[in-house]
Protein backbone atom coordinates (compact mmCIF):
# COMPACT_ATOMS: atom_id res chain seq x y z
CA UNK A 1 99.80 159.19 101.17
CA UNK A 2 96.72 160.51 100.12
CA UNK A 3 93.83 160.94 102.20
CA UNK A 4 91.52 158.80 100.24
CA UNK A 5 94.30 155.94 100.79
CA UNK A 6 93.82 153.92 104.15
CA UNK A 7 96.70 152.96 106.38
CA UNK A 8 98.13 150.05 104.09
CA UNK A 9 98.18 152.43 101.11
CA UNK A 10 95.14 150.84 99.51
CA UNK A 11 91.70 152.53 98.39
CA UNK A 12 88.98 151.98 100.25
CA UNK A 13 85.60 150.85 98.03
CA UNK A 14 83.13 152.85 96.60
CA UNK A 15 79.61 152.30 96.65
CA UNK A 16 79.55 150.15 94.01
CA UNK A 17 82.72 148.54 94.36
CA UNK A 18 83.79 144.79 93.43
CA UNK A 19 83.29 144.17 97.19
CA UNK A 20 79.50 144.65 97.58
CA UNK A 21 78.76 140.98 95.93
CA UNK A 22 80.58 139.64 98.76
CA UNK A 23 78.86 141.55 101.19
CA UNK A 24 76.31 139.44 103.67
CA UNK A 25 78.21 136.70 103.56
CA UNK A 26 79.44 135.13 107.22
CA UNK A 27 82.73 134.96 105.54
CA UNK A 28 85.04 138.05 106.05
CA UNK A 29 84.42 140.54 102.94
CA UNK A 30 88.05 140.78 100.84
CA UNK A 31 90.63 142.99 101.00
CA UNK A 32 90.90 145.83 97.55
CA UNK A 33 94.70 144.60 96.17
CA UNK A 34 95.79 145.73 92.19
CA UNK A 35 96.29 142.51 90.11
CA UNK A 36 100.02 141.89 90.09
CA UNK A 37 101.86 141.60 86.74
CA UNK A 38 101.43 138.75 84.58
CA UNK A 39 105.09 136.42 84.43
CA UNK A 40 106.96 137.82 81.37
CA UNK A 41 108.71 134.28 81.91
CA UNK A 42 106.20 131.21 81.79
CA UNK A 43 108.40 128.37 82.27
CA UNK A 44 109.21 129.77 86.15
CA UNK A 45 106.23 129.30 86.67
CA UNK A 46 104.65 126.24 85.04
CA UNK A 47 104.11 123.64 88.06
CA UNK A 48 99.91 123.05 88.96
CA UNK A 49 99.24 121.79 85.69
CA UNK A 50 102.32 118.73 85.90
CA UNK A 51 101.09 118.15 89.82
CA UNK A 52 97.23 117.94 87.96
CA UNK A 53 98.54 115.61 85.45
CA UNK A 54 101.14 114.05 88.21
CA UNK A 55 98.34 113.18 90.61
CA UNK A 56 96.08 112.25 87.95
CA UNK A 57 98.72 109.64 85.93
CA UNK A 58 97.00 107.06 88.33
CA UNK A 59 93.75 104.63 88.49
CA UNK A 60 93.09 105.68 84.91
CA UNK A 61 96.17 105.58 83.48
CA UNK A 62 97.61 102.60 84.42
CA UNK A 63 94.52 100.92 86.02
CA UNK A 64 91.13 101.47 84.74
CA UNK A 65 92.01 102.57 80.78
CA UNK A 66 94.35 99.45 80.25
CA UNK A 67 92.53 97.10 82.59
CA UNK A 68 89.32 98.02 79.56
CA UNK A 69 91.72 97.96 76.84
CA UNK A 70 93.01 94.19 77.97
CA UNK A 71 89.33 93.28 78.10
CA UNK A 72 87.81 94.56 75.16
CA UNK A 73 90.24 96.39 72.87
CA UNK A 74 90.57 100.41 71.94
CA UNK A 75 87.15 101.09 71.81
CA UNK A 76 86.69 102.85 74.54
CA UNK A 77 89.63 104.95 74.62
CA UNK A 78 87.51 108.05 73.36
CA UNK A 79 86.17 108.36 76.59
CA UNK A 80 89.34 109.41 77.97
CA UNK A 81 89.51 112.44 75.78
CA UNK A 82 85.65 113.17 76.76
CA UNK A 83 86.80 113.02 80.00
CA UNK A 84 89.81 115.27 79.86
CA UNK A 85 88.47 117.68 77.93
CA UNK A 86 85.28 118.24 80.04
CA UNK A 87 87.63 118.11 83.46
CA UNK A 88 89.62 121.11 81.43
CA UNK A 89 87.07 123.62 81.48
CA UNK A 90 85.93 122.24 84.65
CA UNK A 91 88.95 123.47 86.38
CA UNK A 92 90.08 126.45 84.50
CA UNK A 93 86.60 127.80 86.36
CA UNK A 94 87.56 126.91 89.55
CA UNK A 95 90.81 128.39 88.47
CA UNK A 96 88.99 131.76 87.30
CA UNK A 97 87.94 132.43 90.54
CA UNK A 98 91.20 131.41 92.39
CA UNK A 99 93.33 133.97 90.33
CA UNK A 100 90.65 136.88 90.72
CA UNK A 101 90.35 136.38 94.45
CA UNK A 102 93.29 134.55 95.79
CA UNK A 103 90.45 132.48 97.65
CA UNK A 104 89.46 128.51 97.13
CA UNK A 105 86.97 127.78 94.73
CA UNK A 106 85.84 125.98 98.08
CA UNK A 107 86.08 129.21 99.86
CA UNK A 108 84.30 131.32 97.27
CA UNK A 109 81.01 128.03 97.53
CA UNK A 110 80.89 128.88 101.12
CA UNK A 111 80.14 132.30 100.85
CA UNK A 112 76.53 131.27 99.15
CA UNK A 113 76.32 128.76 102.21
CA UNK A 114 78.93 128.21 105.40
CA UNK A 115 79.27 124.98 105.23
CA UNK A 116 79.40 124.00 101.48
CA UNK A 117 83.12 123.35 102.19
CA UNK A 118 82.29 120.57 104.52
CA UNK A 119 80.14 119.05 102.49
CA UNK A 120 83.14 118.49 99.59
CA UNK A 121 85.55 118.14 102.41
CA UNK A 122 83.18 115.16 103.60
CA UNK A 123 82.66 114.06 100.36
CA UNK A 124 86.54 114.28 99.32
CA UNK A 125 87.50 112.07 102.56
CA UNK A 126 84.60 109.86 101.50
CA UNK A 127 86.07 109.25 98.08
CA UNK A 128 90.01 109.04 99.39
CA UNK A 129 89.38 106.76 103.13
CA UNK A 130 90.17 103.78 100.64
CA UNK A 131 93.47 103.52 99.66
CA UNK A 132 92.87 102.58 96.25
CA UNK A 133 96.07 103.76 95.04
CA UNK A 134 99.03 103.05 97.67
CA UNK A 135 97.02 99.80 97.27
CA UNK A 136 97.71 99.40 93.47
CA UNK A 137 101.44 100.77 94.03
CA UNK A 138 101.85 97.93 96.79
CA UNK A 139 100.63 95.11 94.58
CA UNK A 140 103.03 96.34 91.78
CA UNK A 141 106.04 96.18 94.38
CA UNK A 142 105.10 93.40 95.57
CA UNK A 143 105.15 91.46 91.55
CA UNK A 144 109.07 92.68 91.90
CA UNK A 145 110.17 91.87 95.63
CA UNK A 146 107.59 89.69 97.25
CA UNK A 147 105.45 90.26 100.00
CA UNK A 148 102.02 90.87 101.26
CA UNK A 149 100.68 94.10 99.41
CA UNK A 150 98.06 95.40 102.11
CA UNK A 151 101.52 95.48 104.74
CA UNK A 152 103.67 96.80 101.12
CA UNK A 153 100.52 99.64 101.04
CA UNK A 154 100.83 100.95 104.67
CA UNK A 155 105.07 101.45 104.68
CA UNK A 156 103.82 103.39 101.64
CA UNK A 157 100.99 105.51 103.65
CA UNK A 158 103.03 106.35 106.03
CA UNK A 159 106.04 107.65 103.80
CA UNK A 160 103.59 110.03 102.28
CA UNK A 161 102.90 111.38 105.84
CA UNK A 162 106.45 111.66 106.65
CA UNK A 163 107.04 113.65 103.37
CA UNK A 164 104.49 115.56 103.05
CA UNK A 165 104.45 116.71 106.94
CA UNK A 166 108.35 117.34 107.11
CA UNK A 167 108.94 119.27 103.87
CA UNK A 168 109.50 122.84 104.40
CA UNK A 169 106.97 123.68 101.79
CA UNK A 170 104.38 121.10 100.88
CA UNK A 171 103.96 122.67 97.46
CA UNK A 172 107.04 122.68 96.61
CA UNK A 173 108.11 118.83 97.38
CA UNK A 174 104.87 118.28 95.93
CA UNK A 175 105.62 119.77 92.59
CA UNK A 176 109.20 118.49 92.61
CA UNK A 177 108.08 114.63 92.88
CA UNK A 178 105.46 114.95 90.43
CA UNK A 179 107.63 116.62 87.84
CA UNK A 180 109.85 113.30 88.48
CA UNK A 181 107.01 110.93 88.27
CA UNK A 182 105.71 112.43 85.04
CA UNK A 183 109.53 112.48 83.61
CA UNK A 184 109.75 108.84 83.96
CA UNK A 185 106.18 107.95 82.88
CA UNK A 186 107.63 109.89 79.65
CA UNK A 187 110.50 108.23 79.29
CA UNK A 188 108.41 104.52 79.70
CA UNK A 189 106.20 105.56 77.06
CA UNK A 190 108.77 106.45 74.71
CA UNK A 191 110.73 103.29 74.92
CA UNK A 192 107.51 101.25 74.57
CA UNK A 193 106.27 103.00 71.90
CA UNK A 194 109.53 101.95 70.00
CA UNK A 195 109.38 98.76 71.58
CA UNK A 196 106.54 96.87 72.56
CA UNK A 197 103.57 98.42 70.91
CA UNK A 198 103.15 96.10 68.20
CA UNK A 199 102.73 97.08 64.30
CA UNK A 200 99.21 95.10 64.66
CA UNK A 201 98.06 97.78 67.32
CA UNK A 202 99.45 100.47 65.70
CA UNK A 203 96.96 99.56 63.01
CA UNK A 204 94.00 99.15 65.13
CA UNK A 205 94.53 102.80 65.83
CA UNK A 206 91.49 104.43 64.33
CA UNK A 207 89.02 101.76 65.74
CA UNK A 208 89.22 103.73 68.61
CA UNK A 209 87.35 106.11 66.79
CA UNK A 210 85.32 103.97 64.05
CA UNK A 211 84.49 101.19 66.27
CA UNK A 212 83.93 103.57 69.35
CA UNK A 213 81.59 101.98 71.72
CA UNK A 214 80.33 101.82 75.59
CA UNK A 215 80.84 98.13 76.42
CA UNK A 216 78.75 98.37 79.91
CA UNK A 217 77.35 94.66 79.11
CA UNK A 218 81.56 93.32 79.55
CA UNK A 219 82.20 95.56 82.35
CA UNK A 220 79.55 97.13 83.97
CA UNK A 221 78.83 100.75 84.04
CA UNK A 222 81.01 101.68 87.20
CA UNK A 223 83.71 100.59 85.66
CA UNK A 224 83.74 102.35 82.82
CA UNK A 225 82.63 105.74 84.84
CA UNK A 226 85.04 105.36 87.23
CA UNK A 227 87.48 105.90 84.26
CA UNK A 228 86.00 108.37 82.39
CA UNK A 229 86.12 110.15 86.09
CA UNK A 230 89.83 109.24 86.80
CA UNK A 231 90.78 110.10 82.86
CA UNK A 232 92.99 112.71 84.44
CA UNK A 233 91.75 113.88 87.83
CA UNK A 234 88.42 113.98 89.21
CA UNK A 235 86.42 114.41 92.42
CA UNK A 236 88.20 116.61 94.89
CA UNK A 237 91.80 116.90 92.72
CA UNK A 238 90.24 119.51 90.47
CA UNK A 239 89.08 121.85 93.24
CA UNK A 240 92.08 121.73 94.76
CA UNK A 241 93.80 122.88 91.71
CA UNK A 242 92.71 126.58 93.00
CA UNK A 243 94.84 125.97 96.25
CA UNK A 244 98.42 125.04 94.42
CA UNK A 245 97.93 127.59 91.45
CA UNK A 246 97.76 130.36 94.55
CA UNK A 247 100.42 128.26 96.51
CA UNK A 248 102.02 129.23 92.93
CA UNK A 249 101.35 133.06 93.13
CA UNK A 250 98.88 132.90 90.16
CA UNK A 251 97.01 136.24 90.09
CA UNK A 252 95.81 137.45 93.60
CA UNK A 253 97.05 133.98 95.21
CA UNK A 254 100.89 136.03 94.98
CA UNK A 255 99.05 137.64 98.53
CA UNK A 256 98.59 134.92 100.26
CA UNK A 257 101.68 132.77 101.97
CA UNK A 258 101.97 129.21 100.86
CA UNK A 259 101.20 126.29 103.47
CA UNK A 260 104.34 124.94 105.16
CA UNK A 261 105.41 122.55 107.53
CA UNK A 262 104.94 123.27 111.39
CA UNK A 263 107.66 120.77 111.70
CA UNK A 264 110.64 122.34 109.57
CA UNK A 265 108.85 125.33 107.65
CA UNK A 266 108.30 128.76 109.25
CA UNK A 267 104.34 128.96 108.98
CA UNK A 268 102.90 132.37 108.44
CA UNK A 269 99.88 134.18 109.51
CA UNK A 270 97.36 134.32 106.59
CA UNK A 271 93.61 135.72 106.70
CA UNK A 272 91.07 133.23 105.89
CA UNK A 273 89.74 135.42 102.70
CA UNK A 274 91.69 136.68 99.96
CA UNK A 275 92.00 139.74 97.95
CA UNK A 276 90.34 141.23 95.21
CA UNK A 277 90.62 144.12 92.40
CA UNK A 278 89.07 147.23 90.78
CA UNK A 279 88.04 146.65 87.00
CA UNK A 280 86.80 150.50 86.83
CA UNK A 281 88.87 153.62 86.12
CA UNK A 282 92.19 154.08 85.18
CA UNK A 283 93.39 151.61 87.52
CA UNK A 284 90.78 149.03 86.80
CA UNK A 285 91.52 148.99 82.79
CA UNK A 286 95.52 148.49 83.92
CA UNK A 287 94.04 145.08 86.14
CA UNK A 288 92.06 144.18 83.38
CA UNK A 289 95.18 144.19 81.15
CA UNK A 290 96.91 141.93 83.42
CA UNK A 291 94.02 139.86 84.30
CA UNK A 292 93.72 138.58 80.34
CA UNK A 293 97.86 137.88 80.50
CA UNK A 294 97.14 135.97 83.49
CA UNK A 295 93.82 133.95 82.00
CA UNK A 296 95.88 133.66 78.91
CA UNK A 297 99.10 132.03 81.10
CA UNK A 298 96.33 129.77 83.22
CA UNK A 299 94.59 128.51 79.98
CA UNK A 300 97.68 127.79 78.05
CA UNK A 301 99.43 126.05 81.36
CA UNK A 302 96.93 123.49 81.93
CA UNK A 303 96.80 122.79 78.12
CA UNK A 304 100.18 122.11 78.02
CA UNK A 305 100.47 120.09 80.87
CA UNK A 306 97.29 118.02 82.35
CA UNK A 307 95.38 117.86 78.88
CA UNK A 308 98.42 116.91 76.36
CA UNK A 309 100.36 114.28 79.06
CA UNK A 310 96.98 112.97 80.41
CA UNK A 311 95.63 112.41 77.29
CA UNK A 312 98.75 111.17 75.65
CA UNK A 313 99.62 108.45 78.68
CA UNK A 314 96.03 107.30 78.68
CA UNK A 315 97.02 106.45 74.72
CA UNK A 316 99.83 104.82 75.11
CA UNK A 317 99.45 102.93 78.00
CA UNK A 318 96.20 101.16 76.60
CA UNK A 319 98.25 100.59 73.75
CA UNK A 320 100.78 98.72 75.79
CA UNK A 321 97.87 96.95 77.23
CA UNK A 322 96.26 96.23 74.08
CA UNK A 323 99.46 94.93 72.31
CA UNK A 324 100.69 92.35 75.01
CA UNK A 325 97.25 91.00 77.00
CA UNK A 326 94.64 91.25 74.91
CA UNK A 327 93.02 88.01 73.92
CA UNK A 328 95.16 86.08 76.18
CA UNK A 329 92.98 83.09 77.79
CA UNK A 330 92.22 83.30 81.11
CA UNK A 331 93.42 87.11 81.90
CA UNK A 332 92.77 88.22 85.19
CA UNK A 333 89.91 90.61 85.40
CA UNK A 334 91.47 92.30 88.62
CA UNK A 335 94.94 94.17 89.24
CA UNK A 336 96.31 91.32 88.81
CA UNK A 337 96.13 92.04 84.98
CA UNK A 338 99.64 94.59 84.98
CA UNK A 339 101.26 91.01 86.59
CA UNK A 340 100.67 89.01 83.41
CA UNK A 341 100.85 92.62 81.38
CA UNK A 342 104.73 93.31 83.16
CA UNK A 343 105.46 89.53 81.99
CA UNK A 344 104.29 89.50 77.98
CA UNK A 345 106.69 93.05 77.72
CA UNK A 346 109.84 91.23 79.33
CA UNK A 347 108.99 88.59 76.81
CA UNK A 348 108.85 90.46 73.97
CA UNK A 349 111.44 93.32 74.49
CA UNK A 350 113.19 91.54 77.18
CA UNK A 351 113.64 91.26 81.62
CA UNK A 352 114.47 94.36 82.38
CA UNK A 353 111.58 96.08 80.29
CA UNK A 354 109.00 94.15 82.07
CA UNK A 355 110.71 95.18 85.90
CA UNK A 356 111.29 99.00 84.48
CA UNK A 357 107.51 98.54 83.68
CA UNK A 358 106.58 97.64 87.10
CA UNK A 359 108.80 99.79 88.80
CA UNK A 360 107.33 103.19 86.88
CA UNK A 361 103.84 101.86 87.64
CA UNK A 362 104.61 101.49 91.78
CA UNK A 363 106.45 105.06 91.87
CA UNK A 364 103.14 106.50 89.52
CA UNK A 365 100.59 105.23 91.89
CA UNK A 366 103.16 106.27 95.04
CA UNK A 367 102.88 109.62 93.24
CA UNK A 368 99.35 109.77 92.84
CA UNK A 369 98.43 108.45 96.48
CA UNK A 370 100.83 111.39 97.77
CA UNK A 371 99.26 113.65 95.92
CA UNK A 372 95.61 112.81 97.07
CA UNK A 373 96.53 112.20 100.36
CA UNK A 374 97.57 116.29 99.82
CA UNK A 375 94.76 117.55 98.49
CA UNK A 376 92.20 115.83 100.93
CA UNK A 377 94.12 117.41 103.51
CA UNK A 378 94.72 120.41 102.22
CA UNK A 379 91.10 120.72 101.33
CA UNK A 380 90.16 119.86 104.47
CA UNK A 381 92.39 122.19 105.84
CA UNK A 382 91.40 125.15 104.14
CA UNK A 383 87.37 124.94 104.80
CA UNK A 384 88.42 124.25 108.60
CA UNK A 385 90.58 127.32 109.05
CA UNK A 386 88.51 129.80 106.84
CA UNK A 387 84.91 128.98 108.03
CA UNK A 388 85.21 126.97 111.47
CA UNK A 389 88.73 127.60 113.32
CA UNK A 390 89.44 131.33 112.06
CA UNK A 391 92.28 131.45 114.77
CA UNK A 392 94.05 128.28 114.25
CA UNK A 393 97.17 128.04 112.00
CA UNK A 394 96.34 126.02 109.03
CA UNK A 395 99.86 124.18 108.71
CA UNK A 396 99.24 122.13 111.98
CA UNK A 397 95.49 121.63 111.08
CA UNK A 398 96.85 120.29 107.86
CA UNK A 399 99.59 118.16 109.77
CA UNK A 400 97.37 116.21 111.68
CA UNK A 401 94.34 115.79 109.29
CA UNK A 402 97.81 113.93 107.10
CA UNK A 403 98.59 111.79 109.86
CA UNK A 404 95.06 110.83 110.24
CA UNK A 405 93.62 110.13 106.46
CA UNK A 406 97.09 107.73 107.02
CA UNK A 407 95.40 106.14 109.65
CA UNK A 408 92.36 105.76 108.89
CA UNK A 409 93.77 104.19 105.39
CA UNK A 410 96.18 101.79 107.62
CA UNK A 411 92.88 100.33 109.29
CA UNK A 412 91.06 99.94 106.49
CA UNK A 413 93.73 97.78 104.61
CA UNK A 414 94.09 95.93 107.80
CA UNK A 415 90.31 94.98 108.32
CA UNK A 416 90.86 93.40 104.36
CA UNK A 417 89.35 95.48 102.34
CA UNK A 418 92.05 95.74 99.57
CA UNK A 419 91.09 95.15 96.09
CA UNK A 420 92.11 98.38 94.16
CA UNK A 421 90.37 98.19 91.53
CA UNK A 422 87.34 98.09 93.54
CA UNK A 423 88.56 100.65 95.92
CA UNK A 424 88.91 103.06 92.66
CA UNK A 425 85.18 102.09 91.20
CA UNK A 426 84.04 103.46 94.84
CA UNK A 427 86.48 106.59 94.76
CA UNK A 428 85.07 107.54 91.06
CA UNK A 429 81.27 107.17 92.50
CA UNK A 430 81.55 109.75 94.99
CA UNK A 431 83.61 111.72 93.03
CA UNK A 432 81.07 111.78 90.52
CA UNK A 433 78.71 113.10 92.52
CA UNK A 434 81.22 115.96 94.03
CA UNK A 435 81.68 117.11 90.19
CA UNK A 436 78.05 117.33 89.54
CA UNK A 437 77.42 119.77 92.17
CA UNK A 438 80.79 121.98 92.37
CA UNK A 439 80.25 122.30 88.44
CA UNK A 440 76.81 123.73 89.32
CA UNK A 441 78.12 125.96 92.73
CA UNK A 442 81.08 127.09 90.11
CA UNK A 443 78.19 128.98 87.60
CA UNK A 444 77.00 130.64 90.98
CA UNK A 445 80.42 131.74 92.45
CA UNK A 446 81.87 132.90 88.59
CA UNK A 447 78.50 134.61 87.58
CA UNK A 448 77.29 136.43 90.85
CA UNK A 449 80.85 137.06 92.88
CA UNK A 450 83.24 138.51 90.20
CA UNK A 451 83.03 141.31 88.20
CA UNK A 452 80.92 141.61 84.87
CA UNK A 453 84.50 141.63 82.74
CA UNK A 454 85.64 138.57 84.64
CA UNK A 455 82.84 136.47 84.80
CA UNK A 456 82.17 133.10 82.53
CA UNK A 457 79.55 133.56 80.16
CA UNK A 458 79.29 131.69 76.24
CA UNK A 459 80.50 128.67 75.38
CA UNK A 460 82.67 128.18 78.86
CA UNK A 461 79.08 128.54 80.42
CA UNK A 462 77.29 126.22 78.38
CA UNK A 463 79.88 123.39 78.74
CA UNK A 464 79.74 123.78 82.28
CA UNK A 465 75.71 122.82 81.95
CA UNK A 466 76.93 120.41 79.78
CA UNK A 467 79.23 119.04 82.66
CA UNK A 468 76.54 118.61 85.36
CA UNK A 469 74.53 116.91 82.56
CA UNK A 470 77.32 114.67 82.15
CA UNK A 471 78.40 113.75 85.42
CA UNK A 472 75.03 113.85 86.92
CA UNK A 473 73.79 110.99 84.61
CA UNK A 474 76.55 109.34 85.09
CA UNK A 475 76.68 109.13 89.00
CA UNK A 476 72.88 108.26 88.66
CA UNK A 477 73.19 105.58 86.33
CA UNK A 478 76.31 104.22 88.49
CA UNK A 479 74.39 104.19 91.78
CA UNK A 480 71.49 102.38 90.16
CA UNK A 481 73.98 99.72 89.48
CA UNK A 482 75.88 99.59 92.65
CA UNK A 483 73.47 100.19 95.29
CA UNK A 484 71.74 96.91 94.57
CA UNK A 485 75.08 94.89 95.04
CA UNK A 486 75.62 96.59 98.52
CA UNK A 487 72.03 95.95 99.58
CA UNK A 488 71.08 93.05 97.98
C-alpha cells in the first residue's frame, strides 16, 4: 500500500477535493470511494422505475383520471402527460445526486439545513395519515364480497405492516409485488383495449388534444391538481426514489447495505453519509466514464418504466372510463363511480370482465398503499437515523414508524373519515407543496454539492424552475379553494 493510501486503501483528499463543498455541514463529510462499473447487463437491474410506476398506478390511474374522464370526457387527459413528464426530470435530479453520493436526496437537503429532512418527513406523514388508498382498495373489495369498506381498509393496513416488517429485505418484496401489480394492470389493459373500449372512443381520441381544456368550473381545481400531482407519483414517492435506486446499488448506493427486516433479515451497520468520487486525474476521467454509463442506465430506466406504463395506464384506463360511464344519468360523483364503471364492462364484454376489473383495481390500490406506507417510513427513517439518532439501527426505526403510520391510519378510518376520493384531493395538496420546495432545495444540492462535470445545468435546470413555477401555482391556487371550505 502506498503511503499516500490510508488504512482502507483509499486516497485521502486534496485541498481542493470533491469533499470541501460538504465541508461545514453538521452532517458527517463523505467518504472518497471510485465510481463502480456501470451494469454491462440492464435488465438485472431494472426494478425503481416499475416500484415508481407500481406505487404510482394508484389515485390517478384508476381514481382521479377516470373519475374526470366519466365526468367530462378526454379533455383533460393531457394533463397526465404534463404531469409525468415534469415528475421525470423531477426525479432523475433527485436521482443525480443519489448515484453520485450514495446519500438521500433528503440527506444531501439537510446538509444546507439539519432539519430540512423533518420538514418533508412531516410533510410526507401529513400527506399519507389518510388512508386514501387502502381506502379505495377496500371499497373495490367490498363491490365483489360485501362488507363495510373502512373495517375491509384496516385488514388491508395491517397486511402491509406484516409484509413489509417481516420480509427479509423490504426492497426486494417491494419490487417483487409491484412488478406483479404492474403485470396484471398490463394484462387488464390489453384485454380491454380489445374489448370494451368502444370504436366511438377510439374516435374521440384526438379531442384529447384538440378539445384540450381545464374544466375547474365541473370539478373544482383540487380535483383536477390532485391528478395532475398523482399522474404517476408525487409528493414524497419521488424523493424516495433516491433510497430504492441505492437499495438497488445504482452508482455509489452499491456502498451502502440495503434496509432489512430486524425481524427475519440480518440488519447491517451503515454510516449515516455516503460516499463520493474524484472527477480529476487519471482516476477521475475513468469515474467520469462510468458516471455517464450510469446517468445513461438511470435516464433510460425510468423512461422505460414510470414514464411509458404511467402514461400509457392513465390512457387507457380513462378510456375504459370514457367508453362505459360517460353520459350515464345520475353517475356517482364519488368512488362509487368504478361500482357502476365494473357493472357497464360485465355488460358489455361479459361477468367475469367486470369482477377481473374490480379485482385488478383492489390489488393496484393494495399495491400502491404498500408502497406509500414504505416510503413514508422509509423516509422517515432515513432523516431520523442520519441527522437525529446517529447510533440507532435504521431497520427497527423503520419497523416501528410501519406499525405506527398503520395505526394512526386504523384510527382515522375508525373516527369516519373515509371518503377516498377526498382523502386523495388532501394527499395531492400537501404533496404539492412538498414538490415546490424539494424542486427548489434539488437546484441547491445538484449545483453547489457535486462536482462541476456532474452538476445540472441547461435545459434540466430550466425545467426544474419551470417545476416550482408549476407546482407552486398550483398548490396556491388549490389552497385558495380549499381553505375556505375548512374554515368557512
Amino acid at each position: 500500500m502506498s503511503t499516500r493510501d490510508d488504512a482502507a486503501g483509499h486516497r485521502p483528499p486534496s485541498a481542493t477535493s470533491v469533499l470541501d463543498p460538504f465541508r461545514g455541514s453538521k452532517l458527517a463529510v463523505p467518504e472518497v470511494r471510485e465510481l463502480p462499473k456501470p451494469p454491462s447487463r440492464w435488465l438485472p437491474l431494472i426494478g425503481p422505475g416499475i416500484i415508481a410506476a407500481g406505487v404510482g398506478l394508484s389515485s390517478g390511474e384508476f381514481v382521479l383520471f377516470p373519475f374526470i374522464a366519466s365526468q367530462v370526457g378526454l379533455v383533460f387527459v393531457w394533463a397526465a402527460l404534463v404531469g409525468v413528464v415534469t415528475q421525470y426530470f423531477v426525479t432523475m435530479e433527485i436521482e443525480r445526486y443519489a448515484l453520485a453520493t450514495g446519500e438521500t436526496a433528503v440527506t444531501g437537503f439537510s446538509r444546507f439545513w439539519p432539519h430540512w429532512g423533518l420538514v418533508f418527513a412531516i410533510l410526507t406523514y401529513g400527506a399519507n395519515l389518510w388512508p386514501g388508498w387502502a381506502t379505495s382498495s377496500a371499497t373495490l373489495i367490498s363491490f365483489l364480497t360485501g362488507g363495510t369498506p373502512r373495517f375491509i381498509a384496516i385488514g388491508l393496513l395491517v397486511a402491509i405492516g406484516l409484509i413489509l416488517t417481516l420480509a427479509p429485505v423490504v426492497y426486494v418484496a417491494l419490487e417483487k409485488i409491484q412488478m406483479v401489480k404492474v403485470a396484471a394492470v398490463m394484462l387488464l389493459l390489453v384485454v380491454g383495449a380489445f374489448a370494451a373500449i368502444t370504436a366511438t372512443a377510439w374516435r374521440d381520441v384526438p379531442t384529447i388534444v384538440t378539445e384540450a381544456r381545464f374544466p375547474a368550473a365541473e370539478l373544482g381545481f383540487a380535483t383536477l391538481f390532485g391528478a395532475m400531482i398523482f399522474a404517476g407519483a408525487g409528493g414524497g414517492q419521488n424523493l424516495v426514489q433516491s433510497n430504492w435506486i441505492r437499495d438497488k446499488g445504482f452508482g455509489m448506493g452499491h456502498y451502502v447495505p440495503r434496509l432489512q427486516s430486524p425481524v427475519t433479515g440480518e440488519p447491517e451497520a451503515v454510516p449515516s453519509t455516503g460516499y463520493v468520487f474524484r472527477t480529476e486525474g487519471p482516476e477521475g476521467e475513468e469515474n467520469l466514464r462510468r458516471w455517464r454509463g450510469w446517468w445513461r442506465f438511470a435516464n433510460v430506466e425510468q423512461l422505460s418504466t414510470f414514464v411509458a406504463i404511467t402514461v400509457v395506464s392513465i390512457f387507457f384506463t380513462s378510456l375504459l372510463a370514457y367508453s362505459t360511464v360517460f353520459g350515464l344519468e345520475d353517475l356517482p360523483n364519488d368512488i362509487q363511480f368504478v361500482r357502476v364503471e365494473g357493472e357497464q364492462l360485465a355488460e358489455a364484454v361479459g361477468t367475469w370482465f367486470g369482477v377481473f376489473f374490480w379485482i385488478i383495481g383492489a390489488f393496484s390500490l393494495f399495491g400502491a398503499a404498500l408502497g406509500i406506507t414504505d416510503y413514508t417510513s422509509r423516509m422517515a427513517a432515513d432523516v431520523l437515523k442520519t441527522s437525529y439518532l446517529k447510533s440507532a439501527d435504521e431497520s427497527r426505526i423503520y419497523f416501528w414508524l410501519t406499525w405506527g403510520l398503520v395505526a394512526i391510519g386504523a384510527v382515522v378510518l375508525l373516527i369516519g373519515f373515509d371518503q377516498p376520493i377526498a382523502l386523495v384531493v388532501v394527499s395531492a395538496t400537501v404533496g404539492g407543496l412538498m414538490m415546490t420546495i424539494y424542486s427548489a432545495l434539488l437546484i441547491a444540492t445538484n449545483r453547489k454539492l457535486l462536482p462541476a462535470p456532474l452538476r445540472v445545468r441547461g435545459v434540466r435546470l430550466a425545467l426544474l424552475v419551470l417545476a416550482i413555477l408549476i407546482y407552486g401555482t398550483a398548490t396556491v391556487l388549490t389552497l385558495g379553494q380549499q381553505l375556505p371550505k375548512l374554515f368557512g
